[in-house]
PDB file of N, CA and C in Angstrom:
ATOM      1  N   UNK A   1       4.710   1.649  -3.746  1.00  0.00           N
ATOM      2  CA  UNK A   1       4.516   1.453  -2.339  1.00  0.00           C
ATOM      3  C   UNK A   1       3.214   0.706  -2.055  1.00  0.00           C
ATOM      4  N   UNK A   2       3.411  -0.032  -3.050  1.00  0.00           N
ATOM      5  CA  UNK A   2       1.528  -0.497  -3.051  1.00  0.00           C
ATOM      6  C   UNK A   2       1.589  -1.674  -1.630  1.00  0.00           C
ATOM      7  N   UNK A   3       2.791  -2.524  -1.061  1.00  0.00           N
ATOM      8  CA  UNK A   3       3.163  -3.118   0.077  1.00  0.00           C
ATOM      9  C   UNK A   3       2.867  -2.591   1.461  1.00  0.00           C
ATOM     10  N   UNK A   4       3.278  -0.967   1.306  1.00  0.00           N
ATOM     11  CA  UNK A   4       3.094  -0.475   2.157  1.00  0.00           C
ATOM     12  C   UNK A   4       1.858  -0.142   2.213  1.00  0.00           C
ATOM     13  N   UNK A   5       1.140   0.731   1.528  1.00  0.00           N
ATOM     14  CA  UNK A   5      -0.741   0.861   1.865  1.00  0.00           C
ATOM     15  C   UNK A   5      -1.388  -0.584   2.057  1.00  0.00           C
ATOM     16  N   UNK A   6      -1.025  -1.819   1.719  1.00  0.00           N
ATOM     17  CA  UNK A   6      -1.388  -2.689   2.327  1.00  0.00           C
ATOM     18  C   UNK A   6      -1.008  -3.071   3.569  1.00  0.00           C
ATOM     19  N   UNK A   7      -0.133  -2.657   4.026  1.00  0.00           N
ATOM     20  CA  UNK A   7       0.051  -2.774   5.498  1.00  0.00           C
ATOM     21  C   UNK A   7      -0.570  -1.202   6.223  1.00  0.00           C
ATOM     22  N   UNK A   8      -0.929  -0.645   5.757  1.00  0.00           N
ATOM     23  CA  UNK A   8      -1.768   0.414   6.308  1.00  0.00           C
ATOM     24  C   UNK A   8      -3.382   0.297   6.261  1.00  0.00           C
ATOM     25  N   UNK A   9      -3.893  -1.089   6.194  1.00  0.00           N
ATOM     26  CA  UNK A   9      -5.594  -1.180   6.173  1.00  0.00           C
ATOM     27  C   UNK A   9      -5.686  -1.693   7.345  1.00  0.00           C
ATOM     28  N   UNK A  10      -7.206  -1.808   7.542  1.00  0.00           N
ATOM     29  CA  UNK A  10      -7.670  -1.861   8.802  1.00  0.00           C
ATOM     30  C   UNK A  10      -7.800  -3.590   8.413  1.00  0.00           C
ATOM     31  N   UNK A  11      -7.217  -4.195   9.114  1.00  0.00           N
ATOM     32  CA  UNK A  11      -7.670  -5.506   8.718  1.00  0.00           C
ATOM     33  C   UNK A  11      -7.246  -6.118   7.633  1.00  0.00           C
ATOM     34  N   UNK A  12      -7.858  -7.515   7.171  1.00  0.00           N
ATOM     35  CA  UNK A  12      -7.535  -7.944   5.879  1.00  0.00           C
ATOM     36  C   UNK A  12      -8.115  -7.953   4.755  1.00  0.00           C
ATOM     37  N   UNK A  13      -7.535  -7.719   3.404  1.00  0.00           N
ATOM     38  CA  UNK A  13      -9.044  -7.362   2.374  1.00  0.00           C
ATOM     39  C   UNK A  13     -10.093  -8.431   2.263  1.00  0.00           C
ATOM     40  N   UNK A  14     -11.158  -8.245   2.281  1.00  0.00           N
ATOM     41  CA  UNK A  14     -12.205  -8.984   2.589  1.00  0.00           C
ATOM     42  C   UNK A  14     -12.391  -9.902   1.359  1.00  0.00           C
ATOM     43  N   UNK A  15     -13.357 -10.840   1.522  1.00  0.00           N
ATOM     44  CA  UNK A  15     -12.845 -11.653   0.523  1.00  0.00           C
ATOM     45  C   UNK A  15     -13.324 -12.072  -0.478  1.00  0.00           C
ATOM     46  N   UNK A  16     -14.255 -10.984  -0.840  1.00  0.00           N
ATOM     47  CA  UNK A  16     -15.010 -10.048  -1.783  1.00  0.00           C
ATOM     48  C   UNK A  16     -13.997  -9.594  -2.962  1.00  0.00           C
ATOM     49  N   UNK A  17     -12.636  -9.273  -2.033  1.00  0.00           N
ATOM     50  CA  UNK A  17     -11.835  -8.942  -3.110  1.00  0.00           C
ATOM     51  C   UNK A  17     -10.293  -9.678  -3.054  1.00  0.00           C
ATOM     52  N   UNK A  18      -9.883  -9.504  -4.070  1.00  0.00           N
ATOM     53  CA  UNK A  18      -8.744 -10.657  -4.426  1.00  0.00           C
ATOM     54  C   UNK A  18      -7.559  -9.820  -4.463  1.00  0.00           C
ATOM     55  N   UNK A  19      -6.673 -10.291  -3.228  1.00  0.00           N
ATOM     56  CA  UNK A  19      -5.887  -8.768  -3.240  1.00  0.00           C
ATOM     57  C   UNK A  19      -4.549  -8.932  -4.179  1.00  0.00           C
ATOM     58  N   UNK A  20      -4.838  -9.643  -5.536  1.00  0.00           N
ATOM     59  CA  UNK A  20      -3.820  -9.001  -6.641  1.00  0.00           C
ATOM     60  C   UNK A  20      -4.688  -8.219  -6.973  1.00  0.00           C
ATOM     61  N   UNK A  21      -5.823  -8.215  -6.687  1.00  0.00           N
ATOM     62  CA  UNK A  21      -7.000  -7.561  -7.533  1.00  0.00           C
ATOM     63  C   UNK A  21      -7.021  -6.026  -7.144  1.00  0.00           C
ATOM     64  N   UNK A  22      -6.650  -6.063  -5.388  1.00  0.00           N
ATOM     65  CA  UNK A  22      -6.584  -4.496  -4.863  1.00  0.00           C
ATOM     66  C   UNK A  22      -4.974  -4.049  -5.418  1.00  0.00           C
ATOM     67  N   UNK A  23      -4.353  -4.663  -5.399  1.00  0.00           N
ATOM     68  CA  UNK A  23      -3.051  -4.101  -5.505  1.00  0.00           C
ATOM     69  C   UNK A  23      -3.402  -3.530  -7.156  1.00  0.00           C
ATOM     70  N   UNK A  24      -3.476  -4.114  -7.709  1.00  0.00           N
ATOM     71  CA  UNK A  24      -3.778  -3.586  -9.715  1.00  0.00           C
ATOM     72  C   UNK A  24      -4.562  -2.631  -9.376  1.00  0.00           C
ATOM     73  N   UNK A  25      -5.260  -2.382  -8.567  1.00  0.00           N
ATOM     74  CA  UNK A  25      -6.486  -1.247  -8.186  1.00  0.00           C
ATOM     75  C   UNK A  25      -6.214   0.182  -8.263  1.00  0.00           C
ATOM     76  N   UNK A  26      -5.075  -0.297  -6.889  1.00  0.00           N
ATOM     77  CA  UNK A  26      -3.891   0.963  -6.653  1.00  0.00           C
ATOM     78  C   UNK A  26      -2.727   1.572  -7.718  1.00  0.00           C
ATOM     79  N   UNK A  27      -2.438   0.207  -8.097  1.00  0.00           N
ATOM     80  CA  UNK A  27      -1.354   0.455  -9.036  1.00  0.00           C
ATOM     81  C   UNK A  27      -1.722   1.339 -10.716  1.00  0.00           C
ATOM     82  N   UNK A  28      -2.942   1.076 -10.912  1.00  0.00           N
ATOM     83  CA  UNK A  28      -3.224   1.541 -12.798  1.00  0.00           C
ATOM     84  C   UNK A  28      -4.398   2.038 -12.153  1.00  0.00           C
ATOM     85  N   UNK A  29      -4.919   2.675 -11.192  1.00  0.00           N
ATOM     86  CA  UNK A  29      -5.375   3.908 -11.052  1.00  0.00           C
ATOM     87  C   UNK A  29      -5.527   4.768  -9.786  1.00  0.00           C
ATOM     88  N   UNK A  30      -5.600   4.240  -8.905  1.00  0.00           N
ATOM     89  CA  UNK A  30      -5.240   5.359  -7.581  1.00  0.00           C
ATOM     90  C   UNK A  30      -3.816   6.013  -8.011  1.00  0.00           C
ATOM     91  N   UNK A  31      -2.446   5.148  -7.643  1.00  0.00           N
ATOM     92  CA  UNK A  31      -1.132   6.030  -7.927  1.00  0.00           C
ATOM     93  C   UNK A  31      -0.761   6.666  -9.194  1.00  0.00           C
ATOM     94  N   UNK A  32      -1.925   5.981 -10.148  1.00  0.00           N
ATOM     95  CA  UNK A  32      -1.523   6.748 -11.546  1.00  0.00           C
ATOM     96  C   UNK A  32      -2.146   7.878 -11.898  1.00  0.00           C
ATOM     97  N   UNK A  33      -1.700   8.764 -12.033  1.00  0.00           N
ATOM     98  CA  UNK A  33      -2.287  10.013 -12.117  1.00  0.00           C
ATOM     99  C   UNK A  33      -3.683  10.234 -13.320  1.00  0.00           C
ATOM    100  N   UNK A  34      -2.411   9.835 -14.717  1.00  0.00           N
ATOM    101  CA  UNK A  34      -2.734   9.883 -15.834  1.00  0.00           C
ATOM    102  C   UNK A  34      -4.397   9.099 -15.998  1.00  0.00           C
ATOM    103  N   UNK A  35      -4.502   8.255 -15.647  1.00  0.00           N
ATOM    104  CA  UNK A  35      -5.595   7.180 -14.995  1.00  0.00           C
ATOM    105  C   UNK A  35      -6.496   7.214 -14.033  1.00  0.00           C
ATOM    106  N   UNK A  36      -6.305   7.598 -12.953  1.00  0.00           N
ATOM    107  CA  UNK A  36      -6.828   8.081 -12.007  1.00  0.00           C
ATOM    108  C   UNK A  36      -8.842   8.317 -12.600  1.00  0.00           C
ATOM    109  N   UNK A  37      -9.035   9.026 -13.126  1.00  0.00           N
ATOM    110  CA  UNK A  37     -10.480   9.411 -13.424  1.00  0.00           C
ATOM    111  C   UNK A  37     -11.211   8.352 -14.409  1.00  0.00           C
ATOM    112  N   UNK A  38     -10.225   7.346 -14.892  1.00  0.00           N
ATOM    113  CA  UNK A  38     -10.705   6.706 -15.956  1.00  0.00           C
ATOM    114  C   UNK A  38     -11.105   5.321 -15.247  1.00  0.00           C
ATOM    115  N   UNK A  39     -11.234   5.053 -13.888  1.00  0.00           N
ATOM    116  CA  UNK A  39     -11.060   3.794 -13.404  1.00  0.00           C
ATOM    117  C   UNK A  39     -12.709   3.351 -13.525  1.00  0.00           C
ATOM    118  N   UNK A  40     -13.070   1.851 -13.870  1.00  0.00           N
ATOM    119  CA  UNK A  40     -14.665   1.606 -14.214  1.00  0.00           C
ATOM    120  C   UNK A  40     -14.711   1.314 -12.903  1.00  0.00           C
ATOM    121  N   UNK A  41     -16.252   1.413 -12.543  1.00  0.00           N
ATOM    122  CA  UNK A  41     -16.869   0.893 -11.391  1.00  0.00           C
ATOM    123  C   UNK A  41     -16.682  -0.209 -10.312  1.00  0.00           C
ATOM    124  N   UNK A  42     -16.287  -1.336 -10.699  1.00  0.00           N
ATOM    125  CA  UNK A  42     -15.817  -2.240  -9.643  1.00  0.00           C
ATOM    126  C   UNK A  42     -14.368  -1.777  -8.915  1.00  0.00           C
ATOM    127  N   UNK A  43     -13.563  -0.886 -10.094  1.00  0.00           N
ATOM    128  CA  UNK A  43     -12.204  -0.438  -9.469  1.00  0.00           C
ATOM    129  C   UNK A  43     -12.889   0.266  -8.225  1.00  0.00           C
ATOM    130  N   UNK A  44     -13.527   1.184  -9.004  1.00  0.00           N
ATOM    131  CA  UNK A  44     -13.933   2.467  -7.731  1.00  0.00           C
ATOM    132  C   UNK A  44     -14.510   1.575  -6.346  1.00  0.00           C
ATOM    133  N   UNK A  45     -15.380   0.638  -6.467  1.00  0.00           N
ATOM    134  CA  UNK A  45     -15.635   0.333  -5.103  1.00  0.00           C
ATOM    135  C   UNK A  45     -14.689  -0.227  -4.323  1.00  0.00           C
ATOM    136  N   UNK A  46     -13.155  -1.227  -5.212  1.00  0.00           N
ATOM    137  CA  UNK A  46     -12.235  -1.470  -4.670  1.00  0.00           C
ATOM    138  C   UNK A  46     -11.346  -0.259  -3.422  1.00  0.00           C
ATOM    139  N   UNK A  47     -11.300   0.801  -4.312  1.00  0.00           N
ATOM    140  CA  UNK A  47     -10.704   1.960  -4.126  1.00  0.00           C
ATOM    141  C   UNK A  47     -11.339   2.561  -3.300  1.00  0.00           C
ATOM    142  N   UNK A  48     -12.602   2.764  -2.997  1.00  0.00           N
ATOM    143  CA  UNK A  48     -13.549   3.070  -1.878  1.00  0.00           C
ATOM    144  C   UNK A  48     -13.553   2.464  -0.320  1.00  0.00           C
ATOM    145  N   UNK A  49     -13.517   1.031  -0.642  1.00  0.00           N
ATOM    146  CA  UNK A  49     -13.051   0.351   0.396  1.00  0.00           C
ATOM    147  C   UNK A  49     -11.515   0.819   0.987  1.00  0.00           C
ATOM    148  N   UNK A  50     -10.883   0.785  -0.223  1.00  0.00           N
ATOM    149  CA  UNK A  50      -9.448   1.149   0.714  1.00  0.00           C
ATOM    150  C   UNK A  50      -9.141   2.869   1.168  1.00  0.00           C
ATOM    151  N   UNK A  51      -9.899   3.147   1.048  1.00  0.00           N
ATOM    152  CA  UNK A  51     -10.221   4.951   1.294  1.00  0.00           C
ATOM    153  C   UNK A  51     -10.754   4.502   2.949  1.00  0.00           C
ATOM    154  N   UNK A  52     -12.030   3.921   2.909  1.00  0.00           N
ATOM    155  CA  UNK A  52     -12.433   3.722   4.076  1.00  0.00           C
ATOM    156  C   UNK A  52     -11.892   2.803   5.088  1.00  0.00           C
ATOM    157  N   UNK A  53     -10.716   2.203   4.700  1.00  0.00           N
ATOM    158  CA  UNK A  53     -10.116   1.026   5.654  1.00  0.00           C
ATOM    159  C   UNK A  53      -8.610   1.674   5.913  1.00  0.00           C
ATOM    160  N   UNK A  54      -8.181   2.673   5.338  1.00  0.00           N
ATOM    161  CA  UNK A  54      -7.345   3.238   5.656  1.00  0.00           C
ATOM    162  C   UNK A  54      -6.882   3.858   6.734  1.00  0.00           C
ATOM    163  N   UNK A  55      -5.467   3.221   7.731  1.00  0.00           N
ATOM    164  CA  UNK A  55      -5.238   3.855   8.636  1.00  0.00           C
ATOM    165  C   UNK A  55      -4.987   5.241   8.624  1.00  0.00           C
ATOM    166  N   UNK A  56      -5.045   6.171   9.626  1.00  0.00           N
ATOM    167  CA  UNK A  56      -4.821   7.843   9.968  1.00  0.00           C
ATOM    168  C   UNK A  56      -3.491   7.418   9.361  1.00  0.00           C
ATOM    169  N   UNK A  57      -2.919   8.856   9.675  1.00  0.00           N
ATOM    170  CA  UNK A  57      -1.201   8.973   9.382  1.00  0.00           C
ATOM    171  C   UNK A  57      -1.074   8.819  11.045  1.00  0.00           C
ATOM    172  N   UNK A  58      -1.322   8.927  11.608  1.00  0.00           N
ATOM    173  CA  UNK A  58      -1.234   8.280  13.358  1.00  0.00           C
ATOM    174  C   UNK A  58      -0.684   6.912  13.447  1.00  0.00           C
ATOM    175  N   UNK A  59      -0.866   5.911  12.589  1.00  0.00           N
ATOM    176  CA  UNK A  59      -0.435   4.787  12.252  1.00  0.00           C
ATOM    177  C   UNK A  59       1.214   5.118  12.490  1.00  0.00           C
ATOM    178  N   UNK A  60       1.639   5.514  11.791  1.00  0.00           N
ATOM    179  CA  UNK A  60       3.010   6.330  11.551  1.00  0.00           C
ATOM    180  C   UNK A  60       3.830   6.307  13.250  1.00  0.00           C
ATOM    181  N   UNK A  61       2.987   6.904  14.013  1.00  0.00           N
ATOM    182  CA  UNK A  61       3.595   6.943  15.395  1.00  0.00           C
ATOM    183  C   UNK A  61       3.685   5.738  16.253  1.00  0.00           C
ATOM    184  N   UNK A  62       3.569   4.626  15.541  1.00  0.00           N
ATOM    185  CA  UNK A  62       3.382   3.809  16.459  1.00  0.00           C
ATOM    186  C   UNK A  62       4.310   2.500  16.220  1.00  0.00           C
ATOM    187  N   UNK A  63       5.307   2.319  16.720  1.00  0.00           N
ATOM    188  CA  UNK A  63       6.387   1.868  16.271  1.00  0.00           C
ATOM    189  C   UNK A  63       5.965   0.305  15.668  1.00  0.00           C
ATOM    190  N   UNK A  64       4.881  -0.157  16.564  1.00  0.00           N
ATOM    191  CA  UNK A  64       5.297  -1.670  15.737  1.00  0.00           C
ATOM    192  C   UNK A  64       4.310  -1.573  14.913  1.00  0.00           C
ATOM    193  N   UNK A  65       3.600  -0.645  14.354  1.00  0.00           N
ATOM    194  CA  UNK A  65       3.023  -0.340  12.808  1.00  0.00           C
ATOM    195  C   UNK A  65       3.652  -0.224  11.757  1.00  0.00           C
ATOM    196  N   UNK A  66       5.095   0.654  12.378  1.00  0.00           N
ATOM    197  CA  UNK A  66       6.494   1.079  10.934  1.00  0.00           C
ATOM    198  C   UNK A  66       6.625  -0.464  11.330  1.00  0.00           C
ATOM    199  N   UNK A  67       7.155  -1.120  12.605  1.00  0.00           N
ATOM    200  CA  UNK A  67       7.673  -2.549  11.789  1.00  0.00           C
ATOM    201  C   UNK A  67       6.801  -2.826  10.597  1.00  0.00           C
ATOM    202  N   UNK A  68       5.856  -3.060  11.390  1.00  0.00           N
ATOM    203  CA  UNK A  68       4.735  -4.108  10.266  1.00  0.00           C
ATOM    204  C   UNK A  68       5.193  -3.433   8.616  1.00  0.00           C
ATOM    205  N   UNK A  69       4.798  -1.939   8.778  1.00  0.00           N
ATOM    206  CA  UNK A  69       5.198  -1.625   7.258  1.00  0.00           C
ATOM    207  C   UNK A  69       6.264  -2.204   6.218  1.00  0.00           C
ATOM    208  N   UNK A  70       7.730  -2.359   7.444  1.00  0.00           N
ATOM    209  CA  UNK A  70       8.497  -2.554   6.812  1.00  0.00           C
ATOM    210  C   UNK A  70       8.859  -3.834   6.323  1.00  0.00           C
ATOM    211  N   UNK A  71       8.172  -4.639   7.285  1.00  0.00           N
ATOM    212  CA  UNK A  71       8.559  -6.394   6.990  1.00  0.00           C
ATOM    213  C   UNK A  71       7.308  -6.042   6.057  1.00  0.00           C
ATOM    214  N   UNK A  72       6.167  -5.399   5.497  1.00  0.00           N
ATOM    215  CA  UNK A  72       5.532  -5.607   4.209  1.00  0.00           C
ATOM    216  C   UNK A  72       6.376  -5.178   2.969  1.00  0.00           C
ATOM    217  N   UNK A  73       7.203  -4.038   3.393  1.00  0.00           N
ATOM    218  CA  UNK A  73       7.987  -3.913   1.853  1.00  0.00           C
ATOM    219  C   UNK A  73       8.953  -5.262   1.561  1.00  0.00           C
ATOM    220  N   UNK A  74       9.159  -5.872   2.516  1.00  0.00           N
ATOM    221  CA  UNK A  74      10.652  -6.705   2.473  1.00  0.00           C
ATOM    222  C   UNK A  74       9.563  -7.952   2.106  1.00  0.00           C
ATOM    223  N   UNK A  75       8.558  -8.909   1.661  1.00  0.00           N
ATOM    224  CA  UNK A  75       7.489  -9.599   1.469  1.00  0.00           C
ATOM    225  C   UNK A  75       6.576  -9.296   0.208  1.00  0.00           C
ATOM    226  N   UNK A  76       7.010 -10.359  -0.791  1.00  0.00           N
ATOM    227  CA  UNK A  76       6.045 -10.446  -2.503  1.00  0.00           C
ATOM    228  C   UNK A  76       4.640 -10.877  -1.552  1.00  0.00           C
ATOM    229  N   UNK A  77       3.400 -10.353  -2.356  1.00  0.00           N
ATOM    230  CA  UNK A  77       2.322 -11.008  -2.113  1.00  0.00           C
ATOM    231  C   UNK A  77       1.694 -12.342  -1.824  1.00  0.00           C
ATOM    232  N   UNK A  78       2.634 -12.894  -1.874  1.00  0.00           N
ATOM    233  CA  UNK A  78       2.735 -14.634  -1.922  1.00  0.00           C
ATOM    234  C   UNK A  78       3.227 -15.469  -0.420  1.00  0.00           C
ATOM    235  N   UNK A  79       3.972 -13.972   0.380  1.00  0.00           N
ATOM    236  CA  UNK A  79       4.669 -14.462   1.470  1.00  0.00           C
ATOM    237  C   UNK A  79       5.901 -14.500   1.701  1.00  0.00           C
ATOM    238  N   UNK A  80       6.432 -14.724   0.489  1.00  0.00           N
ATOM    239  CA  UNK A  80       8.439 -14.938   0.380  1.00  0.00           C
ATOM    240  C   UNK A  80       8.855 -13.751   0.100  1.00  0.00           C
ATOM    241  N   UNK A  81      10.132 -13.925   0.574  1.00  0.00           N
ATOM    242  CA  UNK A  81      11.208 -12.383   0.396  1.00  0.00           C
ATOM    243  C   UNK A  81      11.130 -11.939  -0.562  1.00  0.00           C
ATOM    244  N   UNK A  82      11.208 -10.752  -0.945  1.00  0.00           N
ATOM    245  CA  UNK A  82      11.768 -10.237  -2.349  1.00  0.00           C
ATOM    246  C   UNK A  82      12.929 -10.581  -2.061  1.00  0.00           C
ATOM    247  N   UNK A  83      13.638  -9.715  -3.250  1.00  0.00           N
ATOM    248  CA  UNK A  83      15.348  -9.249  -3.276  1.00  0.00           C
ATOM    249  C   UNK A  83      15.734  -8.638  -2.802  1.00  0.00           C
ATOM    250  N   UNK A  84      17.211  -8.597  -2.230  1.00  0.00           N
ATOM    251  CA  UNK A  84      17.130  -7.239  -1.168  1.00  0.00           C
ATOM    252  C   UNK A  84      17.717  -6.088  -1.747  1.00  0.00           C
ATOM    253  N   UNK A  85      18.215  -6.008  -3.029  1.00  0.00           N
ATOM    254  CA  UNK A  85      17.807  -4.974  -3.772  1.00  0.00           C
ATOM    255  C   UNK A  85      16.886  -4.545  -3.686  1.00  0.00           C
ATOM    256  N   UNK A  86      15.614  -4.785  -3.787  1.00  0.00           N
ATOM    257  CA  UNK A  86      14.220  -4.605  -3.859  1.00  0.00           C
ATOM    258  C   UNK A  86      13.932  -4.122  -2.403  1.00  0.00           C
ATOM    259  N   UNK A  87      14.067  -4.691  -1.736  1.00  0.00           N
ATOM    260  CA  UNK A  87      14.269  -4.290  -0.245  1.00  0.00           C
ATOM    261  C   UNK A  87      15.091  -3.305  -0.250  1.00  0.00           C
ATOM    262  N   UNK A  88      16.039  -2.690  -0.150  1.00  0.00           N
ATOM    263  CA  UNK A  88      16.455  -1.563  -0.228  1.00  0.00           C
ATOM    264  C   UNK A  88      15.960  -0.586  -0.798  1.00  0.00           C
ATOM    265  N   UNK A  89      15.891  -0.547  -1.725  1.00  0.00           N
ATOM    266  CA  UNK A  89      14.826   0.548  -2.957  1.00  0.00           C
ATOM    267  C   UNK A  89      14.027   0.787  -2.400  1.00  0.00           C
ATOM    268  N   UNK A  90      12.857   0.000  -1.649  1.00  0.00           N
ATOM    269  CA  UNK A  90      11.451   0.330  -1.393  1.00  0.00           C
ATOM    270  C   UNK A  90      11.869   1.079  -0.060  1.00  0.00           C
ATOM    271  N   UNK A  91      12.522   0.379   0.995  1.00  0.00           N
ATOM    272  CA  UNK A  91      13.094   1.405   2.054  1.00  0.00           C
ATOM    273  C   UNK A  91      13.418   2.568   2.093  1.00  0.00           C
ATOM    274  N   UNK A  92      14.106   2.867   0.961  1.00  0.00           N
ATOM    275  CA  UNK A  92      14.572   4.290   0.302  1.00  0.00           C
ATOM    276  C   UNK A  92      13.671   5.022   0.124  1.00  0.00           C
ATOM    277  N   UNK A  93      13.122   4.665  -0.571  1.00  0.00           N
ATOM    278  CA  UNK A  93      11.759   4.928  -1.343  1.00  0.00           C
ATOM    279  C   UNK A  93      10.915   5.615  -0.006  1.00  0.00           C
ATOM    280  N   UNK A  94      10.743   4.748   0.744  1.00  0.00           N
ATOM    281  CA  UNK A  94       9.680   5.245   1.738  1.00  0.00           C
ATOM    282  C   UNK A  94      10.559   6.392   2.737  1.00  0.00           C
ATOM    283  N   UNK A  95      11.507   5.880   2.831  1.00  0.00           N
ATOM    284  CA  UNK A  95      12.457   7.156   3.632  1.00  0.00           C
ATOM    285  C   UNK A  95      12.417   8.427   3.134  1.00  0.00           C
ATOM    286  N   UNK A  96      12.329   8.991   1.677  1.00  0.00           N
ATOM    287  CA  UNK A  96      12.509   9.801   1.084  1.00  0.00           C
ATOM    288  C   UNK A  96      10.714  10.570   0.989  1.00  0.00           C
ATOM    289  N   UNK A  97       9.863   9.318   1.185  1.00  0.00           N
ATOM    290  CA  UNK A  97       8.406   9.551   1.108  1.00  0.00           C
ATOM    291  C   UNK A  97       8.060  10.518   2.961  1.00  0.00           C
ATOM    292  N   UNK A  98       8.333   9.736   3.625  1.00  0.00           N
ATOM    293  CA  UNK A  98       8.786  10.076   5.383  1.00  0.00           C
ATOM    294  C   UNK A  98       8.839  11.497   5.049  1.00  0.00           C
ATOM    295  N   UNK A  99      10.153  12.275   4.794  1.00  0.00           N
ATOM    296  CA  UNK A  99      10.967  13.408   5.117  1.00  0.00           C
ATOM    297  C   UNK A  99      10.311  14.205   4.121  1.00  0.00           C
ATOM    298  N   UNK A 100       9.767  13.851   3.349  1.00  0.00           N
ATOM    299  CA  UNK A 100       8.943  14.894   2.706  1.00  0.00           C
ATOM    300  C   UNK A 100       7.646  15.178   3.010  1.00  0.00           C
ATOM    301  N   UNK A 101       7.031  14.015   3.896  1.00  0.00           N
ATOM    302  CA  UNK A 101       5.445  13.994   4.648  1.00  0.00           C
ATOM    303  C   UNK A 101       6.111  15.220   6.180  1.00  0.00           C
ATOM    304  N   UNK A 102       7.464  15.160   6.465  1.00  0.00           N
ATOM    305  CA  UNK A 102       7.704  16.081   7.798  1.00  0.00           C
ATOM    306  C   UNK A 102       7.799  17.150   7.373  1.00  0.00           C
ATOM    307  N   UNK A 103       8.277  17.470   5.982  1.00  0.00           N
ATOM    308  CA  UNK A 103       8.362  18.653   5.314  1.00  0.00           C
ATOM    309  C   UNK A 103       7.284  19.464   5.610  1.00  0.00           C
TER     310      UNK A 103
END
């Protein structure tokens, strides 16, 4: 869902940082568990920044925020569509993420 926490920052990543650079950030050590504690120093300030640029879950209530989310899952980093396989999955994905955050 690394699409989606990018559509959940305050703004755009600054340009300090290179956002394949935040996405790898998130991906091999924020969401990875296993990893998580092992991340070196420039990760962590990456990861710091996106701690602090992070929208509330209030974001959530506000309908053209879920758009935005969702035209980010349906969008490669580059701008162009994914697949809509891929698009589906990640939809899923977040639907199933949803109903367990209402849980």
């Amino acid at each position: 869902m690394l699409a989606a926490t990018g559509a959940l920052l305050r703004g755009p990543v600054p340009s300090t940082y290179d956002a394949v650079v935040v996405r790898t950030a998130l991906r091999e050590f924020a969401f990875n568990t296993r990893r998580r504690y092992e991340a070196p120093p420039e990760v962590l300030s990456i990861l710091k920044w996106v701690e602090r640029n992070s929208l509330s879950m209030a974001a959530w209530e506000d309908s053209a925020q879920v758009d935005a989310i969702l035209r980010a899952v349906s969008r490669r980093l580059d701008g162009s569509d994914t697949a809509a396989s891929t698009i589906k999955r990640d939809r899923r994905v977040l639907n199933v993420l949803l109903e367990h955050a209402v849980k």
